[in-house]
N, C-alpha and C. Protein backbone atom coordinates (compact mmCIF):
# COMPACT_ATOMS: atom_id res chain seq x y z
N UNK A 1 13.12 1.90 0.02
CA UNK A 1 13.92 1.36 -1.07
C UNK A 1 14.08 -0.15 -0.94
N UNK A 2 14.07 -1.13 0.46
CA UNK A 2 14.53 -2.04 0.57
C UNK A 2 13.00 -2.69 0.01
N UNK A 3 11.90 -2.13 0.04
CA UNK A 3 11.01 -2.97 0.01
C UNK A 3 10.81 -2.96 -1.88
N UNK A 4 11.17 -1.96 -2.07
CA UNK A 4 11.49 -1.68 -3.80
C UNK A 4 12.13 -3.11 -3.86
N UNK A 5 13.52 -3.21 -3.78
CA UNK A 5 14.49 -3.65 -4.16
C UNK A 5 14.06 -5.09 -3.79
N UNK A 6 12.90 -5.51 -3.09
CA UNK A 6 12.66 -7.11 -2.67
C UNK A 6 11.88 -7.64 -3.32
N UNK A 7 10.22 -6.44 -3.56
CA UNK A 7 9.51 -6.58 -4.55
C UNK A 7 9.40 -6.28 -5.59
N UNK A 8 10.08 -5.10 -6.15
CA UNK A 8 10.13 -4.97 -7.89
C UNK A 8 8.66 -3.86 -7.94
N UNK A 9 8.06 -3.42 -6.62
CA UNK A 9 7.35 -1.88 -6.76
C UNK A 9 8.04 -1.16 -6.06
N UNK A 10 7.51 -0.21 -6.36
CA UNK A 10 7.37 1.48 -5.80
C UNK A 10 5.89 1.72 -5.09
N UNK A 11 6.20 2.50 -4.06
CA UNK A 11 5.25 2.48 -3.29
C UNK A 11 5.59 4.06 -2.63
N UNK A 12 4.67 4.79 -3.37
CA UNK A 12 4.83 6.23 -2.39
C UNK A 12 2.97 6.31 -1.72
N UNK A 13 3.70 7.27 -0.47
CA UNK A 13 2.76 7.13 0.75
C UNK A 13 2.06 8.99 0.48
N UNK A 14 1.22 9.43 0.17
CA UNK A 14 0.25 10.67 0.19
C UNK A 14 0.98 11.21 1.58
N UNK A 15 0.77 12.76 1.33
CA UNK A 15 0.96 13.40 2.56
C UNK A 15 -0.08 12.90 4.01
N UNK A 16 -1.16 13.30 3.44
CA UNK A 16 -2.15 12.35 4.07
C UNK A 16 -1.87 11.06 4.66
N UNK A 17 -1.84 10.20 3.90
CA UNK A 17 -1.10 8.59 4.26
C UNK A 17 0.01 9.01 5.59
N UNK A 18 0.99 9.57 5.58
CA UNK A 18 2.48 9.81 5.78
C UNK A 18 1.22 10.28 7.67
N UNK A 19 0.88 11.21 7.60
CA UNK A 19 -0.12 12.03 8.35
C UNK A 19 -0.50 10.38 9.37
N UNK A 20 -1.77 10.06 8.56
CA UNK A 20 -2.21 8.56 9.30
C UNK A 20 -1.58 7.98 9.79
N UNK A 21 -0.04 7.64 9.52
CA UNK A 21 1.07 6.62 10.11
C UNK A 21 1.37 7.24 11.37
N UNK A 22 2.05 8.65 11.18
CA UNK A 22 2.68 9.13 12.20
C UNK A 22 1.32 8.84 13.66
N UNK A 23 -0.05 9.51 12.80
CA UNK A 23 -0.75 9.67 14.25
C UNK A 23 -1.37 8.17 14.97
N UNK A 24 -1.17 7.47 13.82
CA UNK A 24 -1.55 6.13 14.57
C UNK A 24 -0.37 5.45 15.64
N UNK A 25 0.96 5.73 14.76
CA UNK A 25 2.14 5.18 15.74
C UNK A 25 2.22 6.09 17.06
N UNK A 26 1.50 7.36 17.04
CA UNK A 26 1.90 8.10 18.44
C UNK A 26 0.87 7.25 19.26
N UNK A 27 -0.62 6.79 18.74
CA UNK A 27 -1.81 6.67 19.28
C UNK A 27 -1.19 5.55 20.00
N UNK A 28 -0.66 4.40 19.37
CA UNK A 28 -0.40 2.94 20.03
C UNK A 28 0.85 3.08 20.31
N UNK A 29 1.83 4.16 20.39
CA UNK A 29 3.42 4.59 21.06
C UNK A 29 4.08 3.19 19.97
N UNK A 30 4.00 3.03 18.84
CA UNK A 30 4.50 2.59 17.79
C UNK A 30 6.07 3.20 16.92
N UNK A 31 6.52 2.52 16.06
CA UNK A 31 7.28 2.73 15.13
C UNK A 31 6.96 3.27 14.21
N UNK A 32 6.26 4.56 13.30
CA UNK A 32 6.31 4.06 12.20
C UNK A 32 6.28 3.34 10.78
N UNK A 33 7.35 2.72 10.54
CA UNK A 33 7.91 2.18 10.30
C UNK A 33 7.72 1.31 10.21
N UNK A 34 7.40 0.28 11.24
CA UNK A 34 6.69 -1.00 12.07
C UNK A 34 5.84 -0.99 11.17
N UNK A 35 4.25 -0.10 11.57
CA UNK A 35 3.41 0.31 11.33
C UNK A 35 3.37 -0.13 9.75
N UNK A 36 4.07 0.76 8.86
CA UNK A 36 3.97 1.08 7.58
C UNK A 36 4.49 -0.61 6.87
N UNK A 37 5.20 -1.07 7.71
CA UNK A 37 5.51 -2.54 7.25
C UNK A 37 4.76 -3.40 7.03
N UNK A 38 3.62 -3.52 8.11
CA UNK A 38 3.05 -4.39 8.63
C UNK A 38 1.77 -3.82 7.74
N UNK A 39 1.80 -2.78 6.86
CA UNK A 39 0.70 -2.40 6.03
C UNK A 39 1.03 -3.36 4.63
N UNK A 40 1.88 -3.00 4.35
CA UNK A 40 3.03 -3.19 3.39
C UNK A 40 2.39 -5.33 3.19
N UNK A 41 2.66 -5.50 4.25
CA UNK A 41 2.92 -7.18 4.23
C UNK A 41 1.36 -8.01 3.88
N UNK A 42 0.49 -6.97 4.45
CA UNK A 42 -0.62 -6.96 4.30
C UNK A 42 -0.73 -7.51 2.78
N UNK A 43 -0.80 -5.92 1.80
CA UNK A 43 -0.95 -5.56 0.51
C UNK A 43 0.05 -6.31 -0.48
N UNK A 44 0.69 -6.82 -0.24
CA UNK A 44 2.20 -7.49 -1.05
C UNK A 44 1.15 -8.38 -1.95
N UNK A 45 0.23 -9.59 -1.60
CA UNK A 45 -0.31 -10.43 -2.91
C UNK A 45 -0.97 -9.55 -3.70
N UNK A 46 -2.03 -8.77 -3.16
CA UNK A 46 -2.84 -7.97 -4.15
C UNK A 46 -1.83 -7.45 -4.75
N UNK A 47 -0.84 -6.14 -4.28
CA UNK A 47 0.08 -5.55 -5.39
C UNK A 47 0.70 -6.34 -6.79
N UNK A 48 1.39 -7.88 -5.98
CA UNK A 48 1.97 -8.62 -7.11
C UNK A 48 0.87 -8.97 -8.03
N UNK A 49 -0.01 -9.19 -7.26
CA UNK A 49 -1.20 -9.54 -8.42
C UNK A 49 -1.65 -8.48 -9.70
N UNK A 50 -1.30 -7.17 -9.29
CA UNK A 50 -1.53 -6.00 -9.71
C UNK A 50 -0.26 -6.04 -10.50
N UNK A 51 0.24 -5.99 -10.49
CA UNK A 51 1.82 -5.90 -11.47
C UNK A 51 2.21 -7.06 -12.25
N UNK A 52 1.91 -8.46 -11.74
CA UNK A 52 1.71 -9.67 -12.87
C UNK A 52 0.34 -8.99 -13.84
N UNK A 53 -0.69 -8.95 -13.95
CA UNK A 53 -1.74 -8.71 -14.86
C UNK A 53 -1.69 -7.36 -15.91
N UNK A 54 -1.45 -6.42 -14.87
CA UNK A 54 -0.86 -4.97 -15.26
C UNK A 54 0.39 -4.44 -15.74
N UNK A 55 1.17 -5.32 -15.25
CA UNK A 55 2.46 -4.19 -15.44
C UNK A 55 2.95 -3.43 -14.56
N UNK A 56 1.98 -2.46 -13.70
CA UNK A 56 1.82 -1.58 -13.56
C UNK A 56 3.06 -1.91 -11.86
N UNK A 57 4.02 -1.33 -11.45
CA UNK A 57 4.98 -1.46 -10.59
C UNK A 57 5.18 -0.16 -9.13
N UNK A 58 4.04 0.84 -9.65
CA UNK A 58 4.25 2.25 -8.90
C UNK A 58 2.69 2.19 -8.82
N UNK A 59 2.60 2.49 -6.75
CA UNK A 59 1.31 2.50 -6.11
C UNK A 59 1.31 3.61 -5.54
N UNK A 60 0.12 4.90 -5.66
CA UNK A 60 0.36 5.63 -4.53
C UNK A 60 -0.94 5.45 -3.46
N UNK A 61 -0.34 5.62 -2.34
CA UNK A 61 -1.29 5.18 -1.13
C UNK A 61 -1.78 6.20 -0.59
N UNK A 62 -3.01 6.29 -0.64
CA UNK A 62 -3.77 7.43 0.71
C UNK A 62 -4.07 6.94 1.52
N UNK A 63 -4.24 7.97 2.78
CA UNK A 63 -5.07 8.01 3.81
C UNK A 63 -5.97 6.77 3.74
N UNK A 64 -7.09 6.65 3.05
CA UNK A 64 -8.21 5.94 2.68
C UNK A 64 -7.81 4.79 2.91
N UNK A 65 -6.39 4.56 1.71
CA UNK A 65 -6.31 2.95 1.52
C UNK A 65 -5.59 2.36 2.51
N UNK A 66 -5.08 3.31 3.62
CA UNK A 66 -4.47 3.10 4.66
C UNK A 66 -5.82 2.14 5.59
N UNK A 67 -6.48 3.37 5.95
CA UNK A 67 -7.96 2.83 6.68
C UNK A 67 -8.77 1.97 6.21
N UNK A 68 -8.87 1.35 5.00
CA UNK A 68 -9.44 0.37 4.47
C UNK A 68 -8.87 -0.15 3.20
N UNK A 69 -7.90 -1.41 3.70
CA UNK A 69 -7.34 -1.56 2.88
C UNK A 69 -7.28 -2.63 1.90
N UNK A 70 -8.47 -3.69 2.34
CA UNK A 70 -9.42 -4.55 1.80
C UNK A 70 -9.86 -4.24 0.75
N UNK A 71 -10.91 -2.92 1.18
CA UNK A 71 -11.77 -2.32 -0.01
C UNK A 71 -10.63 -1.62 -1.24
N UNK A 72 -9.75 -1.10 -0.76
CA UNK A 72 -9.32 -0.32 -1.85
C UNK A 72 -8.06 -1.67 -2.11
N UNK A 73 -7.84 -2.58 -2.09
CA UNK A 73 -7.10 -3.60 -2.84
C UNK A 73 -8.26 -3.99 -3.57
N UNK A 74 -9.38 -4.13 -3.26
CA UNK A 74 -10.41 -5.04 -4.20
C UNK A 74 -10.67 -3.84 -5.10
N UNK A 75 -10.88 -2.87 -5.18
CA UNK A 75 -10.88 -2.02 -5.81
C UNK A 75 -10.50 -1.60 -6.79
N UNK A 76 -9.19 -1.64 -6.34
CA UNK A 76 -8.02 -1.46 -7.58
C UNK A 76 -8.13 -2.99 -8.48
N UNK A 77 -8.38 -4.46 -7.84
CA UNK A 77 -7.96 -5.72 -8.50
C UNK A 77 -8.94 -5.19 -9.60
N UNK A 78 -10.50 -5.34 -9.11
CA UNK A 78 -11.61 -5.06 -9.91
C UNK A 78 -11.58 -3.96 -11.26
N UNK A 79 -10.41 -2.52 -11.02
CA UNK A 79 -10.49 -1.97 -12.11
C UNK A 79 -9.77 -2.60 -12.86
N UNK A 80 -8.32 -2.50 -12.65
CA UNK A 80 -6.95 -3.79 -13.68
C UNK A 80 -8.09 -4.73 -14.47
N UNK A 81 -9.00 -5.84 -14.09
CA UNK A 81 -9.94 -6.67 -14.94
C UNK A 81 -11.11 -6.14 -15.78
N UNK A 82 -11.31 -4.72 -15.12
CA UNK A 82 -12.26 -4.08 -16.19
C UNK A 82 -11.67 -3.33 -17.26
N UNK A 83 -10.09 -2.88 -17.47
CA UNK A 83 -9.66 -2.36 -18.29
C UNK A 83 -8.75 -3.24 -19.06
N UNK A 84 -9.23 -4.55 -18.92
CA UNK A 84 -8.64 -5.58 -19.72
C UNK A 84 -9.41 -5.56 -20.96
């Protein structure tokens, strides 16, 4: 919610996703949390960029975009400009 309430998205995490966090934070004896932040801080320009052009304010995250999260930000920028 706090990250709602700072950036103006929504951001729900796939069971899957939720799955990846936990087993990566056991792998490196992590937070979480930490973890999911430090994803988060990553993705913040692409998203705003995604919600200035779009509108669009609600992301859901998989697994995938967890593990590559380059490709699936360019991904997503690239569709938003093709459905312009």
């Amino acid at each position: 919610k706090a990250f709602a309430q700072e950036h103006g998205l929504s951001i729900h995490f796939e069971k899957n996703a939720r799955a990846f966090l936990l087993k990566k934070a056991q792998r490196i004896k992590s937070d979480p949390g930490d973890i999911c932040r430090a994803f988060l801080e990553d993705f913040i320009y692409g998203l705003k960029l995604l919600q200035k052009d779009t509108g669009r304010n609600f992301f859901n995250i998989s697994a995938e975009a967890l593990q590559h999260p380059k490709e699936t930000l360019d991904t997503w920028i690239r569709e938003s400009f093709l459905e312009k």
